[in-house]
Protein backbone atom coordinates (compact mmCIF):
# COMPACT_ATOMS: atom_id res chain seq x y z
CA UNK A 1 -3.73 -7.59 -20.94
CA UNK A 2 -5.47 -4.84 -19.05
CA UNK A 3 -7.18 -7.02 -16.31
CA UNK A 4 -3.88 -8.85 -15.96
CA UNK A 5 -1.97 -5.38 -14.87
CA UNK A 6 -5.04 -4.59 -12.68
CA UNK A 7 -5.11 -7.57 -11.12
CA UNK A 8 -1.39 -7.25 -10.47
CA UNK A 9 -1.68 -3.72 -9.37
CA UNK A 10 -4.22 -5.17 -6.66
CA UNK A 11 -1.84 -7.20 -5.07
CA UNK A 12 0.62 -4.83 -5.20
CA UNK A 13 -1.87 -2.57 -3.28
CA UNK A 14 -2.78 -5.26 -1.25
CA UNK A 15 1.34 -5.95 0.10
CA UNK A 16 1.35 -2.34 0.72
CA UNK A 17 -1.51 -1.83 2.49
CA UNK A 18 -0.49 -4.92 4.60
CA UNK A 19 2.93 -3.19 4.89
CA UNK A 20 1.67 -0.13 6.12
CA UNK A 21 -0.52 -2.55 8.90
CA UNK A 22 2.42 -3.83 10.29
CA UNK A 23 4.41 -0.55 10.05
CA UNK A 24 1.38 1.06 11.90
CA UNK A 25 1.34 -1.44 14.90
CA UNK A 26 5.18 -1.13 15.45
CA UNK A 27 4.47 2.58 15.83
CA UNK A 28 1.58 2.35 18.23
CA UNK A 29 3.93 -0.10 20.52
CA UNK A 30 4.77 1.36 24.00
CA UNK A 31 7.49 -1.38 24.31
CA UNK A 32 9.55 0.11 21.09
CA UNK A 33 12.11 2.65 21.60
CA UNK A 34 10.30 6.45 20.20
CA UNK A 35 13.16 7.03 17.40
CA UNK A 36 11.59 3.11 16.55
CA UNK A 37 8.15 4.37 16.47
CA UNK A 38 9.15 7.66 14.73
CA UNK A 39 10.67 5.27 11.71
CA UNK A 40 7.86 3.18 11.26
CA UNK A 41 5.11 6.12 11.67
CA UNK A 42 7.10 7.22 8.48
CA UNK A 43 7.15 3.76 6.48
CA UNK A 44 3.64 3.16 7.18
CA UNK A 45 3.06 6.94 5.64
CA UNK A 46 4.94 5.84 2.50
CA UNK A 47 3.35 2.34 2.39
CA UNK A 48 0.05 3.80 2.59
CA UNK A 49 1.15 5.96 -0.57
CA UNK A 50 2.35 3.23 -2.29
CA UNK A 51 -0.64 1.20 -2.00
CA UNK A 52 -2.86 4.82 -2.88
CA UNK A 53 -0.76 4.79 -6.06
CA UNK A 54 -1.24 1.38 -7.06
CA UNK A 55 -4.90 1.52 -6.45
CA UNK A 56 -5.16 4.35 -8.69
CA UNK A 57 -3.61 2.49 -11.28
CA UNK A 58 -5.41 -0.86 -10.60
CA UNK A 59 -8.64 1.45 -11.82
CA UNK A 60 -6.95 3.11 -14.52
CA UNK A 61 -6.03 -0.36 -15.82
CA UNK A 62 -9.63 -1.97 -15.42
CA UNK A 63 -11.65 0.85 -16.85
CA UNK A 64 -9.19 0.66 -20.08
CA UNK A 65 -10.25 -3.37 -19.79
CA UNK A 66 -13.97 -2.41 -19.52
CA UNK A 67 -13.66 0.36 -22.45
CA UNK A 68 -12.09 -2.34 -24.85
C-alpha cells in the first residue's frame, strides 16, 4: 500500500512541478501585463511548494515500503 501512495505522491509532484513550469514562463513573458506576471511569479512559488511537499512525502511513503 506504501509504494501505491508513493507512486501517487510522484505524480502529484510531477503536476506540480509541471504547474509551476508553466506558471514560471507566463511570468518571464514581456508580452503579459506586470500585475499578470506578478500573479503567476506567485503560483509558480506555491506550485513549487506543493510539489516540495509531495516529494517529501513520496520518500516518506517508499522508505516505510522498503522498511516493511
Amino acid at each position: 500500500m506504501d509504494a501505491v501512495k508513493a507512486g501517487i505522491e510522484k505524480a502529484k509532484e510531477a503536476m506540480d512541478n509541471k504547474t509551476a513550469e508553466k506558471k514560471l514562463e507566463k511570468a518571464n513573458d514581456p508580452n503579459v501585463k506586470p500585475s499578470e506576471r506578478l500573479d503567476a511569479q506567485f503560483e509558480a512559488g506555491k506550485a513549487a511548494c506543493k510539489a516540495a511537499e509531495h516529494h517529501v512525502k513520496a520518500e516518506h511513503h517508499h522508505a516505510k515500503h522498503v522498511a516493511d
